[in-house]
Protein backbone atom coordinates (compact mmCIF):
# COMPACT_ATOMS: atom_id res chain seq x y z
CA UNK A 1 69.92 195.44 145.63
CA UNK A 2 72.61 194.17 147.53
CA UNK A 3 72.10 190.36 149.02
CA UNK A 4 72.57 189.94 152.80
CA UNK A 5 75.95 189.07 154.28
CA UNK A 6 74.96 185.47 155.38
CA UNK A 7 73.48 184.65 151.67
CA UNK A 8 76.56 185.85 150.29
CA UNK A 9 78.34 183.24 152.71
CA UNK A 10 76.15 180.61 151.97
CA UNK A 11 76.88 181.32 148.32
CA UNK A 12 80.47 181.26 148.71
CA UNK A 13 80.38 178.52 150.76
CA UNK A 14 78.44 176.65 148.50
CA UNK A 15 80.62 177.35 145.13
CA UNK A 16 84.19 176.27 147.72
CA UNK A 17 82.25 173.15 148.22
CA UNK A 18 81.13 172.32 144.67
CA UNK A 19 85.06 173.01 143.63
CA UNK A 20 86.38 171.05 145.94
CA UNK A 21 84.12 168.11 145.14
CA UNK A 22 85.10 168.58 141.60
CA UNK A 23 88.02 168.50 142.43
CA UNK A 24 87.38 164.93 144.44
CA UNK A 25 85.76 163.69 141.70
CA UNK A 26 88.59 164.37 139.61
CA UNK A 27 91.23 162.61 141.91
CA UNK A 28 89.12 159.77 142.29
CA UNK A 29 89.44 159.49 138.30
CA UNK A 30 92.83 160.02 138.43
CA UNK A 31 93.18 157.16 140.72
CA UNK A 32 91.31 154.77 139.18
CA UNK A 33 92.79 155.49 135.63
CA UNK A 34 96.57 154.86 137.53
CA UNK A 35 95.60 151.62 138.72
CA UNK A 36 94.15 150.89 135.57
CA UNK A 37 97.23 151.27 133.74
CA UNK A 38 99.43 149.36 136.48
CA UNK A 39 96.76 146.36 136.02
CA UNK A 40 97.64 146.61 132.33
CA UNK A 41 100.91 147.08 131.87
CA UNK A 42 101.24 143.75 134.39
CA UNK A 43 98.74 141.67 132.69
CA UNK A 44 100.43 142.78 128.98
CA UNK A 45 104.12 141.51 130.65
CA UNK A 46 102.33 138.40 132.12
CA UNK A 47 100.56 137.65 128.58
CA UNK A 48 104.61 138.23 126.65
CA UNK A 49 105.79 135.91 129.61
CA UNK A 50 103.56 133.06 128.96
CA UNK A 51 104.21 132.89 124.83
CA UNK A 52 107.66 133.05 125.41
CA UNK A 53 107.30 130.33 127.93
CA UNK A 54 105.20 128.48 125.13
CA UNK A 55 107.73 129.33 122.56
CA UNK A 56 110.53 128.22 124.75
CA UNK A 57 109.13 124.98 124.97
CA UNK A 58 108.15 124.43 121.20
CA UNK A 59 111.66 125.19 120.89
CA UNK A 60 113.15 122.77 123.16
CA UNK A 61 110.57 120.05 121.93
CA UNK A 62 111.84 120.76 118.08
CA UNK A 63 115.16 120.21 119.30
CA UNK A 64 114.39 116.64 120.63
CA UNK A 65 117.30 114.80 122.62
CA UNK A 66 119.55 118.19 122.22
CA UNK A 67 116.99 120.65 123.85
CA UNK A 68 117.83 118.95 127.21
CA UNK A 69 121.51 120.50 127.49
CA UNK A 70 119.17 123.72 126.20
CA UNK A 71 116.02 123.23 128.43
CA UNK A 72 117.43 124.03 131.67
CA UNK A 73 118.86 127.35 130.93
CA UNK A 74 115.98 128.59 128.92
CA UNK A 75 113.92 126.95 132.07
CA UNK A 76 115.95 129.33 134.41
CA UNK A 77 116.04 132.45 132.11
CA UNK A 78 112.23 132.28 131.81
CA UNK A 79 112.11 131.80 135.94
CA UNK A 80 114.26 134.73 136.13
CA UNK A 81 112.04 137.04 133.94
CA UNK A 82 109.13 135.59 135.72
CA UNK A 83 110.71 136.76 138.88
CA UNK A 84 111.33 140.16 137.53
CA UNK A 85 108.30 140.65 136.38
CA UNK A 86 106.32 140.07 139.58
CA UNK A 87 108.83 142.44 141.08
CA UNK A 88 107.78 145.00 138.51
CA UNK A 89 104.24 144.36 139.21
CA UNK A 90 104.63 144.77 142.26
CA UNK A 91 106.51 147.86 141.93
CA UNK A 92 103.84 149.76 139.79
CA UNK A 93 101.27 148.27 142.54
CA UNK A 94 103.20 149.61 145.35
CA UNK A 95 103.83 153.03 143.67
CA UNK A 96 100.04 153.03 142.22
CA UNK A 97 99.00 152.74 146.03
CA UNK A 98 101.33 155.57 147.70
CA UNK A 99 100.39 158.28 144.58
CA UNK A 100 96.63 157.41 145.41
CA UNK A 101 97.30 157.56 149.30
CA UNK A 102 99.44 160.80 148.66
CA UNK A 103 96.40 162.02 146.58
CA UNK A 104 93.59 161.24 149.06
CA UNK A 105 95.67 162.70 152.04
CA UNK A 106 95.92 165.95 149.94
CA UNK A 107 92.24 166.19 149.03
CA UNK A 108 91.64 165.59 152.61
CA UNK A 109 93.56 168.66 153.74
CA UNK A 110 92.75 170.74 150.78
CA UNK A 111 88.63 169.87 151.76
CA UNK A 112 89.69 170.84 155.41
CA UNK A 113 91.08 174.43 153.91
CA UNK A 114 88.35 175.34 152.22
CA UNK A 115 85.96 174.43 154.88
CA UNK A 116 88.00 176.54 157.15
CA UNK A 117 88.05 179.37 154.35
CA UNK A 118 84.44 179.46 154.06
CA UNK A 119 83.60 179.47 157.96
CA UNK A 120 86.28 182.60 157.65
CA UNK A 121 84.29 183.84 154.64
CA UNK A 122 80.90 183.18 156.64
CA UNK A 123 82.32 184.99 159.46
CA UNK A 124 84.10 187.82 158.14
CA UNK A 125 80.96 188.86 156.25
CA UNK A 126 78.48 188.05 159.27
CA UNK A 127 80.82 190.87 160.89
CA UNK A 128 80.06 193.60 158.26
């Protein structure tokens, strides 16, 4: 017993769309998991930023009347490393953002293929 053309589209149809919203479901995790890290890895540099800053100035403050000639540089270096950091941050924010734009814009045309592979499916067995 052989099923009828159309229920054999619908079937195929069906399974396409099922994979490809695995497969959505997927790069949505995907996604969310790279952010995730990018939020992490900036907050864990943010964190070793501020005890440095606080060890900086513990320093400084141990050093009395001689941590001013001191104070100013380590003032600066810890400016500068603040400065890099944010430009790191924003860095893995910016790259986070294009891999999940690039991602979305390839589900998008791989959920457009299969929809036009199972109207040719749906069609090409409708013909039989």
């Amino acid at each position: 017993m052989t099923q009828e053309p159309a229920g054999r589209a619908d079937k195929i149809s069906s399974s396409l769309k099922e994979r490809v919203d695995d497969l959505a479901a997927k790069a949505k995790d995907l996604t969310e998991t790279v952010a995730s890290r990018g939020d992490d890895i900036s907050e864990t540099v943010r964190q070793l930023i501020d005890d440095l800053a606080e060890k900086a100035k513990e320093l400084i403050e141990s050093l009395g009347e001689h941590g001013d000639d001191i104070s100013e540089t380590v003032r600066q270096r810890i400016e500068d490393l603040s400065a890099s950091t944010k430009d790191l941050t924003d860095s893995v924010k910016d790259r986070t953002d294009s891999a999940s734009a690039t991602l979305r814009q390839r589900l998008d045309d791989l959920t457009a293929s299969s929809k036009k592979l199972a109207e040719s499916v749906k069609g090409r067995i409708a013909d039989r």
